[in-house]
N, C-alpha and C. Protein backbone atom coordinates (compact mmCIF):
# COMPACT_ATOMS: atom_id res chain seq x y z
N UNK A 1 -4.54 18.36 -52.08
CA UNK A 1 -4.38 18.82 -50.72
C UNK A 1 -5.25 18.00 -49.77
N UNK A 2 -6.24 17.69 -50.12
CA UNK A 2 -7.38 16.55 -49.19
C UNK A 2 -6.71 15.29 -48.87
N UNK A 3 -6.16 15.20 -50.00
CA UNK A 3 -5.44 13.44 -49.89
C UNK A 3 -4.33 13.93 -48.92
N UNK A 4 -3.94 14.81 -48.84
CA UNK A 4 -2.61 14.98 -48.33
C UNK A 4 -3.64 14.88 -46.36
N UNK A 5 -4.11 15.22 -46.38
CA UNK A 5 -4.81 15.92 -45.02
C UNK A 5 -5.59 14.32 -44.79
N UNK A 6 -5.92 13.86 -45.55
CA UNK A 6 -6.86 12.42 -45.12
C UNK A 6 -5.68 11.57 -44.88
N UNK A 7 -4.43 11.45 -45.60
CA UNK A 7 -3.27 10.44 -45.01
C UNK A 7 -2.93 11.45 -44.24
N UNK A 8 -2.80 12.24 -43.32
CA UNK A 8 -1.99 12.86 -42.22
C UNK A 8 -2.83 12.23 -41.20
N UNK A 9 -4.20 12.30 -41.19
CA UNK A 9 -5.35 11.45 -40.18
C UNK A 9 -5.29 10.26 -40.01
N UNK A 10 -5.01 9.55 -41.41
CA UNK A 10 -4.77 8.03 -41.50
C UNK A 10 -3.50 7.55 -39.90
N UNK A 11 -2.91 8.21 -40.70
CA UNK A 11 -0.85 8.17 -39.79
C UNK A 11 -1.19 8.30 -38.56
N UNK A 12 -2.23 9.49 -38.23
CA UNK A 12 -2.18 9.75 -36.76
C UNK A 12 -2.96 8.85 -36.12
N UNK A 13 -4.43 8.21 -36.95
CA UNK A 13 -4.96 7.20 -35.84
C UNK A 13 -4.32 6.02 -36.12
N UNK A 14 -3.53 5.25 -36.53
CA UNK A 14 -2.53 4.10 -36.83
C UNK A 14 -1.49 5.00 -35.85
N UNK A 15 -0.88 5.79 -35.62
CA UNK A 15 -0.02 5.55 -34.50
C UNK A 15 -0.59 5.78 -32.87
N UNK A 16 -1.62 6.34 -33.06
CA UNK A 16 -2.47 6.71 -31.77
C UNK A 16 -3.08 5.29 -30.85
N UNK A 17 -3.56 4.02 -32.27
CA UNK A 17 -3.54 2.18 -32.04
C UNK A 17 -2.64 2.19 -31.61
N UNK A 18 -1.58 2.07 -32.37
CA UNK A 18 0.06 1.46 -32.04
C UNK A 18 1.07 1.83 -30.65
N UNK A 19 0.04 3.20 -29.83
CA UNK A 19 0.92 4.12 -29.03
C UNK A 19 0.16 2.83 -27.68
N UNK A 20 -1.62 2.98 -27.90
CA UNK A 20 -1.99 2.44 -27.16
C UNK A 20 -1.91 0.87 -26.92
N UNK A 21 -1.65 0.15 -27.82
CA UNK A 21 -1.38 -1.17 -28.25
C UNK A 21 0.40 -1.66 -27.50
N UNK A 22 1.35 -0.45 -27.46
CA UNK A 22 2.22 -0.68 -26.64
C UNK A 22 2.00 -0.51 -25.14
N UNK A 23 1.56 0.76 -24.77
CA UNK A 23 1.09 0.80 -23.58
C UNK A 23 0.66 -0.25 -22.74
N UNK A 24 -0.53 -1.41 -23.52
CA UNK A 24 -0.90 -2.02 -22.68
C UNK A 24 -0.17 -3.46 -22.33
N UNK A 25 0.78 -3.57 -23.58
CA UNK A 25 1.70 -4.67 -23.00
C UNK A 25 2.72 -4.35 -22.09
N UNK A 26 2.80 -3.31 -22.14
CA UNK A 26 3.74 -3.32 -20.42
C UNK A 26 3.45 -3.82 -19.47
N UNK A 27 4.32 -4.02 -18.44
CA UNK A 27 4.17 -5.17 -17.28
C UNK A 27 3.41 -3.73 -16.15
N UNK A 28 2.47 -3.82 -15.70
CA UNK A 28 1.99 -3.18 -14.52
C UNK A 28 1.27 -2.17 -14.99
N UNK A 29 0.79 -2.14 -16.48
CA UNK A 29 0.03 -0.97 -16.63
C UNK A 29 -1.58 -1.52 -16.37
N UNK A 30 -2.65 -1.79 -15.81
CA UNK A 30 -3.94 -1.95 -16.17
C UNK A 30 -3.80 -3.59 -15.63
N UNK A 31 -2.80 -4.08 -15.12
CA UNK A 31 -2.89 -5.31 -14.60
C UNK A 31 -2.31 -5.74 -13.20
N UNK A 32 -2.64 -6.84 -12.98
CA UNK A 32 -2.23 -6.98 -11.35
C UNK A 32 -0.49 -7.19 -11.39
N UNK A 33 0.18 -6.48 -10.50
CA UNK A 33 1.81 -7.09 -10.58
C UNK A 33 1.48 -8.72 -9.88
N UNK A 34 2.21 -9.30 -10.35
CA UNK A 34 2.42 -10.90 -10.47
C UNK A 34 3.22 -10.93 -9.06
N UNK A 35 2.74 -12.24 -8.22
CA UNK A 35 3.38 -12.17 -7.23
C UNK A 35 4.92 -12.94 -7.37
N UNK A 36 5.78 -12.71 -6.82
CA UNK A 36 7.01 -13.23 -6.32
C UNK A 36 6.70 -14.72 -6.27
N UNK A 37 8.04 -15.40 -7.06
CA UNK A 37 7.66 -16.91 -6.51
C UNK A 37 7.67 -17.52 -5.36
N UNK A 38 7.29 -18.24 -4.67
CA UNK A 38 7.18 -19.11 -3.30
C UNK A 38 8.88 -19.37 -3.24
N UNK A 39 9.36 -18.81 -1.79
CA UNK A 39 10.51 -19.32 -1.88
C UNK A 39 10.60 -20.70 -1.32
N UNK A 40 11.97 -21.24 -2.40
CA UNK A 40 12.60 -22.81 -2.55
C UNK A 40 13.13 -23.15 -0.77
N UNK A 41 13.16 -24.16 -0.43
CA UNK A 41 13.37 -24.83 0.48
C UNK A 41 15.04 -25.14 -0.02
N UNK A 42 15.99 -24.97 0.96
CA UNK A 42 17.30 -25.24 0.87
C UNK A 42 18.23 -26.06 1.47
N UNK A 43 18.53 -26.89 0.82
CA UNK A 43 19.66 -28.05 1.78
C UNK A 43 21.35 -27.32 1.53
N UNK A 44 22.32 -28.14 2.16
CA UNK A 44 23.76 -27.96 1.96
C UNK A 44 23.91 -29.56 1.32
N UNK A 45 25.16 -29.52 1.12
CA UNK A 45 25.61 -30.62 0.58
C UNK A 45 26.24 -31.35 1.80
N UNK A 46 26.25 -32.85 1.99
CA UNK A 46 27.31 -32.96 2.83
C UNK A 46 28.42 -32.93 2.71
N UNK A 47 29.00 -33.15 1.55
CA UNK A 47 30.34 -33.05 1.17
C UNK A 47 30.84 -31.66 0.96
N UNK A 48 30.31 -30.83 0.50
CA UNK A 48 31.15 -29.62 0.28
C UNK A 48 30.63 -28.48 1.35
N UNK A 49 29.16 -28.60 1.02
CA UNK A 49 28.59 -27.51 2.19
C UNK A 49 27.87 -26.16 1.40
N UNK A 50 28.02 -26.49 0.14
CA UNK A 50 27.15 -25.83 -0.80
C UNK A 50 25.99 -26.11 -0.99
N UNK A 51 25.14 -24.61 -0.59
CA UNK A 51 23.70 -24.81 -0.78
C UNK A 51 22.81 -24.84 -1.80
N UNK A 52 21.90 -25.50 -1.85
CA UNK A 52 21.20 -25.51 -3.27
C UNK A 52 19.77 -25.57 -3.15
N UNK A 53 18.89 -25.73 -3.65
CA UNK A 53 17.36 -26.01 -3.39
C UNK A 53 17.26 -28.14 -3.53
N UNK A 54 16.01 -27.99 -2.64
CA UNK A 54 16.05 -29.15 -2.11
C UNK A 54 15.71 -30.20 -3.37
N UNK A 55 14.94 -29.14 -4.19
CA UNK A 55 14.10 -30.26 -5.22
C UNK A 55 15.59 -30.86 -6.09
N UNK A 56 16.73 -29.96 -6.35
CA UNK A 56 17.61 -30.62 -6.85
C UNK A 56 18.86 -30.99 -6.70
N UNK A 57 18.49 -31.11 -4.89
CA UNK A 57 19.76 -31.92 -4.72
C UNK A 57 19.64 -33.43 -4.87
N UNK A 58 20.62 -34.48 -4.90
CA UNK A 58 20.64 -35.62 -5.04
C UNK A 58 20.70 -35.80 -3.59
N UNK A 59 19.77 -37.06 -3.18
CA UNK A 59 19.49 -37.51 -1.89
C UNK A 59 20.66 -39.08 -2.16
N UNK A 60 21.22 -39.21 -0.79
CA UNK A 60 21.99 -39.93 -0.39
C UNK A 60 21.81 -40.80 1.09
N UNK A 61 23.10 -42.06 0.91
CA UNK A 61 23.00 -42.21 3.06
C UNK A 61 23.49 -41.41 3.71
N UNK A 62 24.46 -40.40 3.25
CA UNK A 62 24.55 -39.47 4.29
C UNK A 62 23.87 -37.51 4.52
N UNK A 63 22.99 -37.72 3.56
CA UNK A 63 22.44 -36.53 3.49
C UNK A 63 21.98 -35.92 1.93
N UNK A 64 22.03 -34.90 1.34
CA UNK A 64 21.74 -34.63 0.35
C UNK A 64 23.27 -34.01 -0.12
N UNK A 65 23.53 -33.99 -1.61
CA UNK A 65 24.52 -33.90 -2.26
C UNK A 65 24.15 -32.94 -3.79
N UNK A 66 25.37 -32.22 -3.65
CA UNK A 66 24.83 -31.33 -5.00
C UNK A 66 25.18 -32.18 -6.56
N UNK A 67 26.10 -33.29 -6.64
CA UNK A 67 26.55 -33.76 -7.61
C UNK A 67 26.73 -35.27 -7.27
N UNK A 68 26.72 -36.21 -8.23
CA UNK A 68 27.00 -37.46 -7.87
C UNK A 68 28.40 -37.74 -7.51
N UNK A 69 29.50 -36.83 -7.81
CA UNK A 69 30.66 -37.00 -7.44
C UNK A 69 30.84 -37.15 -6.08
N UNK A 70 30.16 -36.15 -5.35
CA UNK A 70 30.15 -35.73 -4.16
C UNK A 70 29.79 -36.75 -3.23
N UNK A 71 28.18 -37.26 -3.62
CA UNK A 71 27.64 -38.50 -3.09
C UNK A 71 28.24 -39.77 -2.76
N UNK A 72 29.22 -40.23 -4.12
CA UNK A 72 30.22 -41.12 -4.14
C UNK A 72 31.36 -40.91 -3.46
N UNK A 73 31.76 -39.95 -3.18
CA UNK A 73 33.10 -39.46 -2.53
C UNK A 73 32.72 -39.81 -1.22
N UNK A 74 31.45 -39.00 -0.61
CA UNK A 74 31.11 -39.48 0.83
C UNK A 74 30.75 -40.36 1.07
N UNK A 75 30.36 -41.05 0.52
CA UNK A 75 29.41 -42.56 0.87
C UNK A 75 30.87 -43.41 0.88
N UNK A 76 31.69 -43.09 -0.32
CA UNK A 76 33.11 -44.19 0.07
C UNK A 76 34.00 -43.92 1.06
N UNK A 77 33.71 -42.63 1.64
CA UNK A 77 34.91 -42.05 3.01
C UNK A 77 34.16 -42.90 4.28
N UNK A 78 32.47 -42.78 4.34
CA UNK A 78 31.93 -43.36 5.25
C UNK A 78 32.15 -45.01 5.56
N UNK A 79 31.87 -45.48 4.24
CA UNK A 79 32.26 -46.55 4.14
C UNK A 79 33.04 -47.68 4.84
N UNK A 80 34.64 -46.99 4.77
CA UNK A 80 36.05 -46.98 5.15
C UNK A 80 36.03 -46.88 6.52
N UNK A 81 34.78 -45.97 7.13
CA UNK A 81 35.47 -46.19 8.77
C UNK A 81 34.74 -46.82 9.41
């Protein structure tokens, strides 16, 4: 009956760790909430007019472009006139 009563204690402080051991990996318990990222700076495309962030649009002669297709398409329409 002791053994039985010393593993019932065992169980309870191993889940009483384990209760608190989850607790503290949650996001916002005992820690600062994380700020929001810096918002991205945004261009359009010249060719289509779809917006994107600046760091990855492709820069061109006539502006910034979301794809090289695009770039090539306008740069050869400009071209022409």
């Amino acid at each position: 009956m002791k053994y039985l009563l010393l593993l019932a204690l065992l169980a309870f402080v191993f889940f009483m760790i384990g209760a608190r051991r989850g607790r503290r990996d949650e996001p916002g318990q005992g820690d600062r909430p994380q700020r929001p990222a810096a918002p991205k700076t945004m261009v359009s495309c010249a060719e289509c007019g779809m917006h994107l962030p600046a760091d990855e649009a492709l820069p061109g002669k006539g502006g910034a472009f979301c794809g090289a297709e695009h770039r090539k398409r306008f740069e050869a329409r400009q071209g022409q006139a």
